[in-house]
Protein backbone atom coordinates (compact mmCIF):
# COMPACT_ATOMS: atom_id res chain seq x y z
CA UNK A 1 -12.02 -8.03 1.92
CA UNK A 2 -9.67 -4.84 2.27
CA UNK A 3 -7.17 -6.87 4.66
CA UNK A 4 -6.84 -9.98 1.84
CA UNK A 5 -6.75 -6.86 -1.17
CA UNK A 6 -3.53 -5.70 0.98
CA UNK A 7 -2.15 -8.83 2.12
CA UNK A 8 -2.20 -9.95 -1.88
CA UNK A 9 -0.90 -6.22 -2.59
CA UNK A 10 1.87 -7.03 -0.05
CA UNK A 11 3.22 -9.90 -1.81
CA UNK A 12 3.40 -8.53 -4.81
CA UNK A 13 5.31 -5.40 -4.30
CA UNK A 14 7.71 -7.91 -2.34
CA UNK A 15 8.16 -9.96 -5.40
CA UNK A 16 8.83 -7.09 -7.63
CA UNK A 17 12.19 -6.86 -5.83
CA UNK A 18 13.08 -10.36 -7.79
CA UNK A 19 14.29 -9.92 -11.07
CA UNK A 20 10.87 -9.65 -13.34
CA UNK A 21 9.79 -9.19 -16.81
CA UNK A 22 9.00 -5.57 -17.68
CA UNK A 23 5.18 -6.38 -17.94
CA UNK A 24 4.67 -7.92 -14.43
CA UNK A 25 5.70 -4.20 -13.19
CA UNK A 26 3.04 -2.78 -15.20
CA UNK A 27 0.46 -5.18 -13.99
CA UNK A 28 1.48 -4.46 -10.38
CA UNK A 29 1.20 -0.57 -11.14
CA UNK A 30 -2.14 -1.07 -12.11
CA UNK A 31 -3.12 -3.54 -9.77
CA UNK A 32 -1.97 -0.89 -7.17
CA UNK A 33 -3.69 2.04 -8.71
CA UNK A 34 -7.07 0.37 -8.45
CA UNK A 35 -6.06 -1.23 -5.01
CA UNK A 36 -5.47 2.45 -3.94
CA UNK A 37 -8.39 4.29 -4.82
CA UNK A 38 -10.25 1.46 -3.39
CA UNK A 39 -8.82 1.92 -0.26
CA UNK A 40 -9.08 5.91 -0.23
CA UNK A 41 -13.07 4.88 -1.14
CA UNK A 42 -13.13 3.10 1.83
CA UNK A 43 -11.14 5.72 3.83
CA UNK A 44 -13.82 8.74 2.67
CA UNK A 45 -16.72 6.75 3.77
CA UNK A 46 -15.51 6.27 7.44
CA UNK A 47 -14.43 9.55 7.69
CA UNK A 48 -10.46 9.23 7.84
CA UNK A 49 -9.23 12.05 5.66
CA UNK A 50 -5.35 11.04 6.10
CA UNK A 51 -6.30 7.83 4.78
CA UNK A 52 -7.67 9.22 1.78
CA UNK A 53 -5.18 11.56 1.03
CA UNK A 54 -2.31 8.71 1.40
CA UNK A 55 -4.23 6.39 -0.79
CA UNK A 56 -4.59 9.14 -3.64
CA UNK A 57 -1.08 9.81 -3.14
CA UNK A 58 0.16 6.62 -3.63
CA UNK A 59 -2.67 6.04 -6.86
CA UNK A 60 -1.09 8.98 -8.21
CA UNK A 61 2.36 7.37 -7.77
CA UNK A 62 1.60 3.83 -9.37
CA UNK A 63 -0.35 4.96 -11.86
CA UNK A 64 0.48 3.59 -14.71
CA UNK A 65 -0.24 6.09 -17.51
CA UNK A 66 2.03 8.65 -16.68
CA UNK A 67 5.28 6.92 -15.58
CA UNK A 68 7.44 8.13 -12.98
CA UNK A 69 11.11 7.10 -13.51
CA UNK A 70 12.76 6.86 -10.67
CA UNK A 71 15.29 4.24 -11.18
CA UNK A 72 15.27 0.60 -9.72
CA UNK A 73 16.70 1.28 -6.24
CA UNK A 74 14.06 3.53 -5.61
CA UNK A 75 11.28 2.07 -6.94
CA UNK A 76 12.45 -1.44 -4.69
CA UNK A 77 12.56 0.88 -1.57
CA UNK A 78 9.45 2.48 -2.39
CA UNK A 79 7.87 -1.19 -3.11
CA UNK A 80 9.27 -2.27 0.63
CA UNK A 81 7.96 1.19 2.20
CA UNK A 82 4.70 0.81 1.04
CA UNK A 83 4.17 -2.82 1.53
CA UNK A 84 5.68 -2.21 5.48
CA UNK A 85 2.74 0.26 5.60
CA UNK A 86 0.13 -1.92 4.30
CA UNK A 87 1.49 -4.47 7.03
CA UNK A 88 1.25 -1.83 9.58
CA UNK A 89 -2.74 -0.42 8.67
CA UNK A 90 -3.68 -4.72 8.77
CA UNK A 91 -2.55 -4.65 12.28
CA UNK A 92 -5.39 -4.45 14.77
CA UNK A 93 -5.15 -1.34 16.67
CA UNK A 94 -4.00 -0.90 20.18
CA UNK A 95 -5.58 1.59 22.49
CA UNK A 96 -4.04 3.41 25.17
CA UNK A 97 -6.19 1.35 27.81
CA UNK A 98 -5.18 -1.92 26.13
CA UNK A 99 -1.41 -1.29 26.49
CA UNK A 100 -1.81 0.18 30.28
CA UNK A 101 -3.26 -3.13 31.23
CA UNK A 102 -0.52 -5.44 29.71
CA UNK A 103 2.46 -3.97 31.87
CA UNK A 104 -0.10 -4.22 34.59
């Protein structure tokens, strides 16, 4: 369920780099928001602290009561940051071991 939340989460923080009404962004901010404390949820009750604290971090920045203005250009590189790191935490995980034995 959390890799389909981020793949969906993915897409649209891609799409906001198209030209969109005023009120998608909003919808995205708060589709985020509750995306993100979902995911530091998840995060606290396996036990990985960094996860929750990014996933706070980022609910704090697309929250969408408080607005932080911080001008198109850096909201779009923010939107591709964040979606390259939702890409990244889908991707199974490759242990030491695993990556010994493929140059083997």
């Amino acid at each position: 369920m959390e890799k389909a939340i981020k793949i969906i989460l993915v897409l649209l923080l891609v799409a906001c780099l198209l030209d969109m009404p005023y009120g998608y962004f909003m919808i995205v901010r708060f589709l985020a928001t509750c995306s993100f404390l979902y995911f530091s949820y998840n995060s606290r009750n396996v036990g990985n602290n960094n996860g929750v604290i990014l996933y706070l971090v980022l609910a704090l920045l697309f929250q969408p009561i408080f607005k932080i203005a911080l001008g198109r250009f850096i909201w779009n590189l923010v939107d591709v940051v964040v979606a390259i790191v939702l890409l990244i935490s889908i991707l199974p995980k490759m242990n030491a071991k695993k990556i010994i034995n493929l140059k083997k």
